[in-house]
PDB file of N, CA and C in Angstrom:
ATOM      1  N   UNK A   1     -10.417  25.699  -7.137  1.00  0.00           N
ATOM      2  CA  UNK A   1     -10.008  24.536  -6.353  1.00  0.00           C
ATOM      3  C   UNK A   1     -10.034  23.254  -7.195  1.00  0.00           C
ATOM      4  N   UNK A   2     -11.031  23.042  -8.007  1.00  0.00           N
ATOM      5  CA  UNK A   2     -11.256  21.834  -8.789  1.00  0.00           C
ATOM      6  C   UNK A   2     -10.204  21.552  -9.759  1.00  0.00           C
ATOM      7  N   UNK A   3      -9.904  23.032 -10.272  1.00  0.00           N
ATOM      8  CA  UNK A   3      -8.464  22.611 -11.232  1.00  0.00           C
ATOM      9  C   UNK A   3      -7.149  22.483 -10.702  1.00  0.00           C
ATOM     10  N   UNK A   4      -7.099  22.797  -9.275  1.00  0.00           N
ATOM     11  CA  UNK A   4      -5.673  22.332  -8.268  1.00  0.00           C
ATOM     12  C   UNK A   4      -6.016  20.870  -8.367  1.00  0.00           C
ATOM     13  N   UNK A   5      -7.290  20.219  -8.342  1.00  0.00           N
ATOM     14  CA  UNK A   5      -7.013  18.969  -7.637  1.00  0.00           C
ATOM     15  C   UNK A   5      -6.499  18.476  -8.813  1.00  0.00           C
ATOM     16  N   UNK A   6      -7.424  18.651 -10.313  1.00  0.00           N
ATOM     17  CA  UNK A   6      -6.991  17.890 -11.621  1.00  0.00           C
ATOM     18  C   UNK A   6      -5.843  17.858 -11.587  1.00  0.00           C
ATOM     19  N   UNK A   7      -4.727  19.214 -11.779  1.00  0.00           N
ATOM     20  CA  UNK A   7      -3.247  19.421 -11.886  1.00  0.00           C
ATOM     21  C   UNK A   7      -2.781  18.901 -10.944  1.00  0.00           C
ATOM     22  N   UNK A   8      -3.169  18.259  -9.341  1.00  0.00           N
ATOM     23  CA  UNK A   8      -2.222  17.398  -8.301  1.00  0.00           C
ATOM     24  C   UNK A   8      -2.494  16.003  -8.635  1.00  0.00           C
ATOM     25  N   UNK A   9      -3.556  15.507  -9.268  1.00  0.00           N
ATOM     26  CA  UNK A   9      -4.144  13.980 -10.032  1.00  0.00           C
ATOM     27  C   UNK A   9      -2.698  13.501 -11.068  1.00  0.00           C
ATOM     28  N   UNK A  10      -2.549  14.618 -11.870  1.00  0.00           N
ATOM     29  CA  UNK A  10      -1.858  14.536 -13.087  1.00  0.00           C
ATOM     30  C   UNK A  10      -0.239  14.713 -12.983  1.00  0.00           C
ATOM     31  N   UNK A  11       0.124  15.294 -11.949  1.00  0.00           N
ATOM     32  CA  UNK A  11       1.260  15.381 -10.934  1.00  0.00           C
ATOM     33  C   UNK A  11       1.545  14.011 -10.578  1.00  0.00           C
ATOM     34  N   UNK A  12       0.662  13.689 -10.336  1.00  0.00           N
ATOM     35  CA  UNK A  12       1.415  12.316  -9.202  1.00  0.00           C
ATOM     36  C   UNK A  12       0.780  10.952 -10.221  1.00  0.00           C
ATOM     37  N   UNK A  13      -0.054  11.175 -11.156  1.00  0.00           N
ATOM     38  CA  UNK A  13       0.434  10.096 -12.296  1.00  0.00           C
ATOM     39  C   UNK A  13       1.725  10.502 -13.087  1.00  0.00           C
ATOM     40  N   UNK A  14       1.980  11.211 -13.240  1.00  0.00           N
ATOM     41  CA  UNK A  14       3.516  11.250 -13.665  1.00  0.00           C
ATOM     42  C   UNK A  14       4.632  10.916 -13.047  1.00  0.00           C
ATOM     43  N   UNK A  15       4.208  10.778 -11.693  1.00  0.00           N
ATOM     44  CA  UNK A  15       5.971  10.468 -10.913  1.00  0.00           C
ATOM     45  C   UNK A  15       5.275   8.901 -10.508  1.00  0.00           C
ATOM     46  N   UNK A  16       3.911   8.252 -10.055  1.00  0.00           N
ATOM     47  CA  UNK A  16       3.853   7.095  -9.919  1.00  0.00           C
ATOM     48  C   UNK A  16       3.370   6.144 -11.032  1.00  0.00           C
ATOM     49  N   UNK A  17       4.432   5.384 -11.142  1.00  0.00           N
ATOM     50  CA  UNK A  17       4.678   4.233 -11.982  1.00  0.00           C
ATOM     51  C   UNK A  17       3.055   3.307 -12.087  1.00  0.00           C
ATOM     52  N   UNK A  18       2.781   2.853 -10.740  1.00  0.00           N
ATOM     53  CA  UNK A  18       1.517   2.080 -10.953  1.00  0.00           C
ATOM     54  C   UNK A  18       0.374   2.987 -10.858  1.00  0.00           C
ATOM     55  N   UNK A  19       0.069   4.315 -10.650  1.00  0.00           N
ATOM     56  CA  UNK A  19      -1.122   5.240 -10.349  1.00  0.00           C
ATOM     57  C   UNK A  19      -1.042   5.419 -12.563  1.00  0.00           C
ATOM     58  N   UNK A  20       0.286   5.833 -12.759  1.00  0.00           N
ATOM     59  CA  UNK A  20       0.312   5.895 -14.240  1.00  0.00           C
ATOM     60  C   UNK A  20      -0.518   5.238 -15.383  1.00  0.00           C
ATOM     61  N   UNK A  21      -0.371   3.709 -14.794  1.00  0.00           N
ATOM     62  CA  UNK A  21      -0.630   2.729 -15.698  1.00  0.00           C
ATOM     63  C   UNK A  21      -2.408   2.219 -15.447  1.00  0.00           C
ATOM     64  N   UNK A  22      -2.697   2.719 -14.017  1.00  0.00           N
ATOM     65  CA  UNK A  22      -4.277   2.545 -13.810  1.00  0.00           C
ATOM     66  C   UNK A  22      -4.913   3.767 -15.022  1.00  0.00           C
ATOM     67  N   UNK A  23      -4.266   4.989 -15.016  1.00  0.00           N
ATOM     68  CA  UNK A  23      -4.600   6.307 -15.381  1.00  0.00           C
ATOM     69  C   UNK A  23      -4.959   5.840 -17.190  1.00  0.00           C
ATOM     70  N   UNK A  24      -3.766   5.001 -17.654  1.00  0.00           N
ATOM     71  CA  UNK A  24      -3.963   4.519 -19.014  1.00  0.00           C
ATOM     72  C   UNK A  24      -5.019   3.925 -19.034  1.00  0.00           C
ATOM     73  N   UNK A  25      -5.349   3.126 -17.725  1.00  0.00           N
ATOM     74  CA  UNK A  25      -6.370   1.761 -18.308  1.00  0.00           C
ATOM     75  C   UNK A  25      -7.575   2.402 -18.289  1.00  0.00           C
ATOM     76  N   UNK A  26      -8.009   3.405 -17.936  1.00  0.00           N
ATOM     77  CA  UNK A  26      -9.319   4.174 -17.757  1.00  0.00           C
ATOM     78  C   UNK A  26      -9.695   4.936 -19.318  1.00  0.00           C
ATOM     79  N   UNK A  27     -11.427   4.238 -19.786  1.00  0.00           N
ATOM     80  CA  UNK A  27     -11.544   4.282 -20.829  1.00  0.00           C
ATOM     81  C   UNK A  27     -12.558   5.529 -20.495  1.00  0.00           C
ATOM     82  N   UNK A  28     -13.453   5.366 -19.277  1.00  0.00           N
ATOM     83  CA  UNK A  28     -14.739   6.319 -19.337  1.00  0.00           C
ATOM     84  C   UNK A  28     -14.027   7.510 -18.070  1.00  0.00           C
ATOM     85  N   UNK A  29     -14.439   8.444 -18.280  1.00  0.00           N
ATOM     86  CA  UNK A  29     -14.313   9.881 -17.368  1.00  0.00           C
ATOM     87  C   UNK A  29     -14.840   9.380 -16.042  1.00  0.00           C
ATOM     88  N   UNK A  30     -15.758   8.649 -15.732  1.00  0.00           N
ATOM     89  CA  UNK A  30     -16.244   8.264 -14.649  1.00  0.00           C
ATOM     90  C   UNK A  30     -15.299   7.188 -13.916  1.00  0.00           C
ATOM     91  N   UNK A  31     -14.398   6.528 -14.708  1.00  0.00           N
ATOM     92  CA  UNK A  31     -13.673   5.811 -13.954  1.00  0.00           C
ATOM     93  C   UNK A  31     -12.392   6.841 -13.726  1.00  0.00           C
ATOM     94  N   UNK A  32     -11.932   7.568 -14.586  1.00  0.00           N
ATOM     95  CA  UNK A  32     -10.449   8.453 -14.113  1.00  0.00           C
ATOM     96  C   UNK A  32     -11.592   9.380 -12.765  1.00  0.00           C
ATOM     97  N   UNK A  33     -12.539   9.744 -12.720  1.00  0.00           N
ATOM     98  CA  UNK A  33     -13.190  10.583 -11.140  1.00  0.00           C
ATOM     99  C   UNK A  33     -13.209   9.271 -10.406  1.00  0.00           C
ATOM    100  N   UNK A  34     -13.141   8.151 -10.782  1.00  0.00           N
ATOM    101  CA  UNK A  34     -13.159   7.134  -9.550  1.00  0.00           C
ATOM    102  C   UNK A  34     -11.699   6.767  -8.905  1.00  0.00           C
ATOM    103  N   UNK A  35     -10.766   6.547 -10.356  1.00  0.00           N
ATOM    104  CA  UNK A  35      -9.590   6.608  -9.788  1.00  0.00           C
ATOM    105  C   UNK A  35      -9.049   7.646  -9.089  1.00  0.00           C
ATOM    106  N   UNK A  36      -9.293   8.941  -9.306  1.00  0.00           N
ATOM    107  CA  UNK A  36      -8.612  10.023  -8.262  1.00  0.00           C
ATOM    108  C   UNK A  36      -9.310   9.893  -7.176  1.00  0.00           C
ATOM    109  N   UNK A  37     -10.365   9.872  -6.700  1.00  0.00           N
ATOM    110  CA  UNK A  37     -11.219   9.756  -5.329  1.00  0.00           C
ATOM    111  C   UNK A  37     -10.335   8.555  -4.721  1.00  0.00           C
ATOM    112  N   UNK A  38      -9.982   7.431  -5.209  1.00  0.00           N
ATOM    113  CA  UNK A  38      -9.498   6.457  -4.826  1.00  0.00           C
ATOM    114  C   UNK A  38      -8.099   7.033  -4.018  1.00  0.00           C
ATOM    115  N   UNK A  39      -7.741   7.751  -4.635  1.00  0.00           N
ATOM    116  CA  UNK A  39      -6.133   8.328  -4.605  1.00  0.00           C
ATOM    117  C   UNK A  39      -5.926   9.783  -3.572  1.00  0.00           C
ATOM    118  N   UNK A  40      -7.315  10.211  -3.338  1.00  0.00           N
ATOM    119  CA  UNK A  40      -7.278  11.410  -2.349  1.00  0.00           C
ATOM    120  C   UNK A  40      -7.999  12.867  -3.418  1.00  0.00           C
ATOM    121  N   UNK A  41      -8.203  12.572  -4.262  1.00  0.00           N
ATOM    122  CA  UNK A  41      -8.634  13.953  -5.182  1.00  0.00           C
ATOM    123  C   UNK A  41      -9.771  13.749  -5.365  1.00  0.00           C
ATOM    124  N   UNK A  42     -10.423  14.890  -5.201  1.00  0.00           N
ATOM    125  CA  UNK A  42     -12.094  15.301  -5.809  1.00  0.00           C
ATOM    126  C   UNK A  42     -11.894  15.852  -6.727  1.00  0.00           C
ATOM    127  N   UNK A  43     -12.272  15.675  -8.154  1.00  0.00           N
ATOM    128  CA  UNK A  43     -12.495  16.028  -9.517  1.00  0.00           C
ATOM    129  C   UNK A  43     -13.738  15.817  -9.907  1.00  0.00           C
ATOM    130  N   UNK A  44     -14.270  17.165 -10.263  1.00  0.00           N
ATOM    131  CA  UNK A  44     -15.197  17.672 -10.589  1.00  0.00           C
ATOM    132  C   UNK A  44     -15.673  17.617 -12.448  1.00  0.00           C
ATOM    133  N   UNK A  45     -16.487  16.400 -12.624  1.00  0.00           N
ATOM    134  CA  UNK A  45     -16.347  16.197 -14.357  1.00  0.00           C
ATOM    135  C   UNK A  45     -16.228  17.414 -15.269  1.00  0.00           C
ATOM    136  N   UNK A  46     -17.164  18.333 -15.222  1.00  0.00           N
ATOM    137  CA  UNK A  46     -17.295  19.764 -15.589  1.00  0.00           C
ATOM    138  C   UNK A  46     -15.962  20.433 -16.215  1.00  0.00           C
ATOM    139  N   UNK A  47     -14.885  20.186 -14.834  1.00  0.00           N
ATOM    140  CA  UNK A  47     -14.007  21.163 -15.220  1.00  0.00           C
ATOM    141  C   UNK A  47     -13.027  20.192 -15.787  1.00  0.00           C
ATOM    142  N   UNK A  48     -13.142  19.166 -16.837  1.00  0.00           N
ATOM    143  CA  UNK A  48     -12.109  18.256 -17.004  1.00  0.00           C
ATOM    144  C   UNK A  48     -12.676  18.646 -18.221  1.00  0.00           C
ATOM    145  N   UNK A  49     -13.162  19.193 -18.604  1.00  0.00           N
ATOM    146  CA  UNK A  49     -13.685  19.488 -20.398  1.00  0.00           C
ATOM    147  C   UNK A  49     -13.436  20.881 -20.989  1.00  0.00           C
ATOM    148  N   UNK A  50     -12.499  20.872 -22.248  1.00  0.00           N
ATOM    149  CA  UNK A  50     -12.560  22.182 -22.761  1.00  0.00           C
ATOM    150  C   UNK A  50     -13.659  23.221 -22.662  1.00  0.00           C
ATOM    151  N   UNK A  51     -14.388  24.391 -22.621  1.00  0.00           N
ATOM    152  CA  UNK A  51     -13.054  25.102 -22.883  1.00  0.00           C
ATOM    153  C   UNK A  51     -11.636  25.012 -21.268  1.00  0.00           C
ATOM    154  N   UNK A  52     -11.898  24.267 -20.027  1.00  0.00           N
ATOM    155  CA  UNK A  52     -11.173  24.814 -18.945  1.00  0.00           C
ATOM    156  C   UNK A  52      -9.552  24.299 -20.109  1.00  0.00           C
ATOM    157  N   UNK A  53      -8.439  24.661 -19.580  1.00  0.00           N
ATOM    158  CA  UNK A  53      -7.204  24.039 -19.994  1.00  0.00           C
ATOM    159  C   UNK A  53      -6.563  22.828 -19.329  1.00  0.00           C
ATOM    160  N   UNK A  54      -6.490  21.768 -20.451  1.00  0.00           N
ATOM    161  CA  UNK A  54      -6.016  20.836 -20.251  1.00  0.00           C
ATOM    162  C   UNK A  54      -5.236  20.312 -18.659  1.00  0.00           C
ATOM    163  N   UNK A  55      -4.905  19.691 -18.022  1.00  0.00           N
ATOM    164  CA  UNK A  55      -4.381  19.028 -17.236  1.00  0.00           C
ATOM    165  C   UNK A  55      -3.542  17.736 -17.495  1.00  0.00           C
ATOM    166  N   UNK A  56      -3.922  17.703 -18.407  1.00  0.00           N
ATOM    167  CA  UNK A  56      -3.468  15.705 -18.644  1.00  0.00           C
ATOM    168  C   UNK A  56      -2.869  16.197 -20.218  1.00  0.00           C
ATOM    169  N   UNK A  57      -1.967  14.670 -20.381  1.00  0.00           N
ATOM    170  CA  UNK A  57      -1.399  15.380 -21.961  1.00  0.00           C
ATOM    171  C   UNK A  57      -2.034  14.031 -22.292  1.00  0.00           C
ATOM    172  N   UNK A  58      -1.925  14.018 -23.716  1.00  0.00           N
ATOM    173  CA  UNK A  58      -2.309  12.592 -24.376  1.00  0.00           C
ATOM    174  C   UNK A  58      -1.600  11.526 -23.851  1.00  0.00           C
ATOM    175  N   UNK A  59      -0.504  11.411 -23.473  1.00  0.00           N
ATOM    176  CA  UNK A  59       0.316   9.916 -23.010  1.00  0.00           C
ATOM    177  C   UNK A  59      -0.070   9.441 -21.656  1.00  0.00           C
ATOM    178  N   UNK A  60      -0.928  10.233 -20.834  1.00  0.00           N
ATOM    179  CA  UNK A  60      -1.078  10.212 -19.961  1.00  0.00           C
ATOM    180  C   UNK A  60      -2.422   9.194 -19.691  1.00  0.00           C
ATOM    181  N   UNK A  61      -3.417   9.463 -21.166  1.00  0.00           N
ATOM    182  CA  UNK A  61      -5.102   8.763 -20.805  1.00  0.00           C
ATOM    183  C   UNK A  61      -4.745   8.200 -22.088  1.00  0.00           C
ATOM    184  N   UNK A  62      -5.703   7.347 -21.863  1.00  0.00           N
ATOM    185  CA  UNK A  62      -6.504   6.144 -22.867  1.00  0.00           C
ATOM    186  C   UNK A  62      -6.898   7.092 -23.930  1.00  0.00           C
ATOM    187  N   UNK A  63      -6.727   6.535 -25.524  1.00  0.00           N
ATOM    188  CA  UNK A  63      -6.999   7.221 -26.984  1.00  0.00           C
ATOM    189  C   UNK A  63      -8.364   7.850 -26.984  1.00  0.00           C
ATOM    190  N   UNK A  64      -9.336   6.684 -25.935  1.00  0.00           N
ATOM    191  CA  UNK A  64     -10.671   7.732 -25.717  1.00  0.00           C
ATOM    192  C   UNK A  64     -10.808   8.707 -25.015  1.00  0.00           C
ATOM    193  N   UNK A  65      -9.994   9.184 -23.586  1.00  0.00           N
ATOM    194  CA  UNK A  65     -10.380   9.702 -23.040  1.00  0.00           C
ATOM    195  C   UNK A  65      -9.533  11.124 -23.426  1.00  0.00           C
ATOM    196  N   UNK A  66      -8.314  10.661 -24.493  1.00  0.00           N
ATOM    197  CA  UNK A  66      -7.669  11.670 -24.193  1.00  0.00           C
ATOM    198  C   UNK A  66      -8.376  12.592 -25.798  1.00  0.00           C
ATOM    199  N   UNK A  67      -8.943  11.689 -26.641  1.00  0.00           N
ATOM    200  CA  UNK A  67     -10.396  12.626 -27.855  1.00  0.00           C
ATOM    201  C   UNK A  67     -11.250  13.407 -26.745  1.00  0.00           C
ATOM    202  N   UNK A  68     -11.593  12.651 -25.837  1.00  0.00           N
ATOM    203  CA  UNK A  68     -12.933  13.338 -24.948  1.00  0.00           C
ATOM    204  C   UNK A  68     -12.238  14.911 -24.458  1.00  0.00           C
ATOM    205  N   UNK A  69     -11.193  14.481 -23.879  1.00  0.00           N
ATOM    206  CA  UNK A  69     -10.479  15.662 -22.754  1.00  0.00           C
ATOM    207  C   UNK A  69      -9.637  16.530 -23.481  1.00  0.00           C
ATOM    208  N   UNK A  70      -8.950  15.879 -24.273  1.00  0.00           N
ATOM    209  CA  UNK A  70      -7.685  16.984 -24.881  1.00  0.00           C
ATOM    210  C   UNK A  70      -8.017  17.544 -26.249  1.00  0.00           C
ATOM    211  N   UNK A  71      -9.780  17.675 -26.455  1.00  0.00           N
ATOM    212  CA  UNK A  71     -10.054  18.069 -28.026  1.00  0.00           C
ATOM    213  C   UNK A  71      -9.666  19.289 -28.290  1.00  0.00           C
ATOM    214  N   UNK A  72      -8.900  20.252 -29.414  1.00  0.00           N
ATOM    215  CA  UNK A  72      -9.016  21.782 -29.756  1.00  0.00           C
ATOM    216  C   UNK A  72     -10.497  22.021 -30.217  1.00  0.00           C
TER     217      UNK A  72
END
């Protein structure tokens, strides 16, 4: 369930223009779980970290979050 919500978070920053640009401005993991709660999604920190598979691509988060989230 936790990785439906990540992949519906990351869904709908891609088609909304201003949900997009909050999604950039988020430097700490605790604010992208604040912004989706804000938005209707429960994201679970845990499963936003390798090894689970990605959800978000780099253009999507901030240069920090996307070292934190999108490391090989």
């Amino acid at each position: 369930m936790a990785i439906k919500q990540i992949k519906a978070f990351s869904e709908k920053a891609r088609t909304d223009a201003a949900l997009k640009e909050q999604l950039l401005a988020c430097v700490k993991v605790r604010e992208l779980i604040t912004l989706a709660k804000e938005n209707g999604f429960e994201i679970d920190e845990e499963v936003l970290y390798p090894p689970n598979e990605p959800q978000f691509t780099f253009d999507q988060l901030s240069e920090k979050l996307g070292k934190a989230l999108l490391r090989a």
